[in-house]
PDB file of N, CA and C in Angstrom:
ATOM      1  N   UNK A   1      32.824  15.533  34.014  1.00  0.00           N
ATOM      2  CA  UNK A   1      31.782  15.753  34.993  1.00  0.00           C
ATOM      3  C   UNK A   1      32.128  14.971  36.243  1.00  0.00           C
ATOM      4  N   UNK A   2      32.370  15.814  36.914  1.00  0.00           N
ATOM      5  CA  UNK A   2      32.186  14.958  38.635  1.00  0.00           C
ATOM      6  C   UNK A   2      31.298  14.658  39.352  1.00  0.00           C
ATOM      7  N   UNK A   3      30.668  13.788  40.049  1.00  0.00           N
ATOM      8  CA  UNK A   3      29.620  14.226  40.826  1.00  0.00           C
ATOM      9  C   UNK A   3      30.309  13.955  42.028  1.00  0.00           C
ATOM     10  N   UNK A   4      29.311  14.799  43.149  1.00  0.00           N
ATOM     11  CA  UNK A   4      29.560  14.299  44.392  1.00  0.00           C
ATOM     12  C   UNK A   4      28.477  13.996  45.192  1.00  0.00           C
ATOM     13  N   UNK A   5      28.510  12.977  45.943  1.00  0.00           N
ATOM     14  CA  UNK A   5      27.147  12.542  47.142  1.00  0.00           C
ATOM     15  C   UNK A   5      27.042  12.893  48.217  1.00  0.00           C
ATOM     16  N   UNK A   6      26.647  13.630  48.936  1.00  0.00           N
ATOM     17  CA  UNK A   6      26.499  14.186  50.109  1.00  0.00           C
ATOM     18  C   UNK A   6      26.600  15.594  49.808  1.00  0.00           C
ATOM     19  N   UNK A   7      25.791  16.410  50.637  1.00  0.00           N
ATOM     20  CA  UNK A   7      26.168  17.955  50.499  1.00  0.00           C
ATOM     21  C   UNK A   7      26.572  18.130  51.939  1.00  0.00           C
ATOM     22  N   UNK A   8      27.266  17.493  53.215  1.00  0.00           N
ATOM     23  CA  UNK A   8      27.588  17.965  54.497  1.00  0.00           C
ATOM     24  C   UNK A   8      28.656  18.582  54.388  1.00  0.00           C
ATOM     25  N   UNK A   9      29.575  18.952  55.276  1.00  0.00           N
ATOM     26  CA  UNK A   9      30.265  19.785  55.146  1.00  0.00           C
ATOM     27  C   UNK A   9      31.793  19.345  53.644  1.00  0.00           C
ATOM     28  N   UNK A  10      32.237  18.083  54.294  1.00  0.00           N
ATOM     29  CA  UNK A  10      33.033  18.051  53.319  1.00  0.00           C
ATOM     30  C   UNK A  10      32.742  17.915  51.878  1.00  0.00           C
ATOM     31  N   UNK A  11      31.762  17.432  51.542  1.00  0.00           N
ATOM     32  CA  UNK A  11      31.198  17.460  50.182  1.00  0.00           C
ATOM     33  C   UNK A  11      30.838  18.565  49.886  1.00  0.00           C
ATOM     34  N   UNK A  12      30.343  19.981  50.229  1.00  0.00           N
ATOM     35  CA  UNK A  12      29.651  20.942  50.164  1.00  0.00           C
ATOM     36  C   UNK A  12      31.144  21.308  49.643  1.00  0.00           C
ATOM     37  N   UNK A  13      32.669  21.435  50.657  1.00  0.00           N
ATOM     38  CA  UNK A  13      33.931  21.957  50.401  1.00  0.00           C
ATOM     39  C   UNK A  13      34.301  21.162  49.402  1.00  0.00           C
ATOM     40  N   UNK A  14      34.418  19.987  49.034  1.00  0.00           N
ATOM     41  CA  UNK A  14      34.825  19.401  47.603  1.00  0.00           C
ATOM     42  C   UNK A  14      34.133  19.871  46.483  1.00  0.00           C
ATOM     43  N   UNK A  15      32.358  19.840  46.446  1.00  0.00           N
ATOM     44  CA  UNK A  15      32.516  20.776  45.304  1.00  0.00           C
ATOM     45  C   UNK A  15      32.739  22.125  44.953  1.00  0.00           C
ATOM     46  N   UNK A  16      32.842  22.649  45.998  1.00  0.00           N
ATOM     47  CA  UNK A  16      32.986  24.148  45.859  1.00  0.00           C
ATOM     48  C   UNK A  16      34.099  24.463  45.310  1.00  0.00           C
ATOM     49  N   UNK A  17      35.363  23.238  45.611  1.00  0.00           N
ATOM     50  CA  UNK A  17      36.718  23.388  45.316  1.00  0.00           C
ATOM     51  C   UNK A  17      37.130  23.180  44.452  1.00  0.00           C
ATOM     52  N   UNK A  18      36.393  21.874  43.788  1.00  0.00           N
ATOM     53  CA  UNK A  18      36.363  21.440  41.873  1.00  0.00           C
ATOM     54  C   UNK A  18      35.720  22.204  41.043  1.00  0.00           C
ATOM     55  N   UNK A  19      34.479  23.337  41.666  1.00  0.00           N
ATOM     56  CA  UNK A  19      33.902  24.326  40.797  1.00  0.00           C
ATOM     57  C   UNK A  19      35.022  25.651  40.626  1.00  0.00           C
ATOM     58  N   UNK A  20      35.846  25.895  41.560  1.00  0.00           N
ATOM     59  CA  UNK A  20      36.796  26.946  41.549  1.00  0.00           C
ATOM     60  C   UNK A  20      37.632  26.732  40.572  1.00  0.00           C
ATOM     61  N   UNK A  21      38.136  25.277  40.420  1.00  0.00           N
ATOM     62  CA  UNK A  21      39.233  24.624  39.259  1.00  0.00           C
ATOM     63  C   UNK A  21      38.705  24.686  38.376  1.00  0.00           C
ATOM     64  N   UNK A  22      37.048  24.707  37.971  1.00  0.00           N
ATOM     65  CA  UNK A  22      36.932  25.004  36.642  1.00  0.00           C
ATOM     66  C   UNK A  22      36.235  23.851  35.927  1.00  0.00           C
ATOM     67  N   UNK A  23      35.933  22.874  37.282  1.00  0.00           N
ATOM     68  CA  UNK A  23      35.724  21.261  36.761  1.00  0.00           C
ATOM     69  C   UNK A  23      34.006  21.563  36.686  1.00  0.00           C
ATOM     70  N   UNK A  24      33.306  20.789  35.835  1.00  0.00           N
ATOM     71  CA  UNK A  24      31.658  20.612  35.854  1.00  0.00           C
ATOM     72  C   UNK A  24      31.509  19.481  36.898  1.00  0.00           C
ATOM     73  N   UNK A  25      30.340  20.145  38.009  1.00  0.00           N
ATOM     74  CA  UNK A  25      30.319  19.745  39.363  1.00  0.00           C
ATOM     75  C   UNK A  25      29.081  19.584  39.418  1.00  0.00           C
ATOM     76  N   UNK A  26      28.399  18.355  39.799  1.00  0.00           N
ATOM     77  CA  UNK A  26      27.008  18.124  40.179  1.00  0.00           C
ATOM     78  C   UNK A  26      26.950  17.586  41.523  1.00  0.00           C
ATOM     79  N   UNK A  27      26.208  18.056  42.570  1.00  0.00           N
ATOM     80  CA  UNK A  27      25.884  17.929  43.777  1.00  0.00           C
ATOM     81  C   UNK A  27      24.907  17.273  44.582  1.00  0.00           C
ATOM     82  N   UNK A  28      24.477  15.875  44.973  1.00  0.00           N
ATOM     83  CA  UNK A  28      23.589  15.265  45.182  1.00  0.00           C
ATOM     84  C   UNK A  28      23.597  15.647  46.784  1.00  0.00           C
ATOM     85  N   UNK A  29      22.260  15.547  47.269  1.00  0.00           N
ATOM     86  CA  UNK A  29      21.790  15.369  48.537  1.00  0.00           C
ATOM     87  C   UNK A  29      20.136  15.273  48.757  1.00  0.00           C
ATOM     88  N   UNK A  30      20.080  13.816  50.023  1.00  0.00           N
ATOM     89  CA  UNK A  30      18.657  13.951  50.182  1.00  0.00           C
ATOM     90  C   UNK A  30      18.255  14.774  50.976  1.00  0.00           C
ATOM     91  N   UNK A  31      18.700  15.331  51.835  1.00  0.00           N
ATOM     92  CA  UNK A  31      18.350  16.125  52.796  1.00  0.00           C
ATOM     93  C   UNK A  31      17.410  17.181  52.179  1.00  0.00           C
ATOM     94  N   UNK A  32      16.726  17.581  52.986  1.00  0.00           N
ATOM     95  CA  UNK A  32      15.337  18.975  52.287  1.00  0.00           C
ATOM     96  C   UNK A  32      16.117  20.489  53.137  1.00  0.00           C
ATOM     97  N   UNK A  33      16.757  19.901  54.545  1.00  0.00           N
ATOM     98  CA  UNK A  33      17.077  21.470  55.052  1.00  0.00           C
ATOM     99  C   UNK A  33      18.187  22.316  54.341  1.00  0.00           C
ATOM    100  N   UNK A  34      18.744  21.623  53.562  1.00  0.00           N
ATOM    101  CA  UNK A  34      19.773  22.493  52.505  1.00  0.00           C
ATOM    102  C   UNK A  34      20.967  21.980  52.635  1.00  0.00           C
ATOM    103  N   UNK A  35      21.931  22.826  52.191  1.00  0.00           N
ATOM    104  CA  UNK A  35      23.644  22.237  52.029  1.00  0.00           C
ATOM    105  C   UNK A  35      24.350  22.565  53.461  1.00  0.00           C
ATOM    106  N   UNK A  36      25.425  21.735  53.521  1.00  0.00           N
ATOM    107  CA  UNK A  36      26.334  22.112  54.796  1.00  0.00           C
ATOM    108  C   UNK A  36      26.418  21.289  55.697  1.00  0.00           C
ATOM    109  N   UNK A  37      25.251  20.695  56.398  1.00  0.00           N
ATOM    110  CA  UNK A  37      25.397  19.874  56.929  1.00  0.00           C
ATOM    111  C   UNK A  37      25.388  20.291  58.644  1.00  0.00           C
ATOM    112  N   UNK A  38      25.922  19.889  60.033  1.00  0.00           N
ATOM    113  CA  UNK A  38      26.917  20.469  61.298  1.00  0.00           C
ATOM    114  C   UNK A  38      28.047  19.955  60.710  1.00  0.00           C
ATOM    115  N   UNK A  39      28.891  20.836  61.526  1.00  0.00           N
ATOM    116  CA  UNK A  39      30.331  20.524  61.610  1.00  0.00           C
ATOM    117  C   UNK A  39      30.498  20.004  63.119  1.00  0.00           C
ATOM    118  N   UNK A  40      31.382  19.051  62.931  1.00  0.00           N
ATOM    119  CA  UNK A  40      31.458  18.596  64.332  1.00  0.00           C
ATOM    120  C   UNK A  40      32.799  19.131  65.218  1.00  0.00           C
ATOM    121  N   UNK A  41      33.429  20.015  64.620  1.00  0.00           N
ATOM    122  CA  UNK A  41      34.640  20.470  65.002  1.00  0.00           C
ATOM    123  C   UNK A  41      34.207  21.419  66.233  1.00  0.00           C
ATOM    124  N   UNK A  42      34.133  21.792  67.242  1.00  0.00           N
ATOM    125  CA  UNK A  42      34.048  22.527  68.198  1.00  0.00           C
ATOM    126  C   UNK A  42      35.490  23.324  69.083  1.00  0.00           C
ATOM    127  N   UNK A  43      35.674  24.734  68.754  1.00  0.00           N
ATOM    128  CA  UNK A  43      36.944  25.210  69.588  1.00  0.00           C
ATOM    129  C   UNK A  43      36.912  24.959  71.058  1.00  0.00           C
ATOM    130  N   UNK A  44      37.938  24.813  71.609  1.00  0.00           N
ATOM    131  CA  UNK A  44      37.896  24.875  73.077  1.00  0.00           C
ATOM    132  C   UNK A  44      39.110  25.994  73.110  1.00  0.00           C
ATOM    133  N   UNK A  45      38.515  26.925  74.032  1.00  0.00           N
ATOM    134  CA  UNK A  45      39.650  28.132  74.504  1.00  0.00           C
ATOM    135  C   UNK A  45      39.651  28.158  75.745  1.00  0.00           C
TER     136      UNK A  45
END
């Protein structure tokens, strides 16, 4: 069992990525508005 703390973006992508492998994945977050988090990455073109 793994857990992970945070559901923002990279935690949301870590477990998604240990659930693909097949690993048992539990997902903590306090937040109430849901998973994901912002990303702070912004394109410039």
């Amino acid at each position: 069992m793994i857990i992970v703390i945070g559901g923002g973006p990279a935690g949301r992508i870590a477990a998604m990525r240990l659930a693909a492998q097949g690993k048992e994945v539990i997902l903590f977050d306090s937040r109430a508005e849901g998973l994901g988090g912002q990303c702070l990455h912004q394109a410039v073109w």
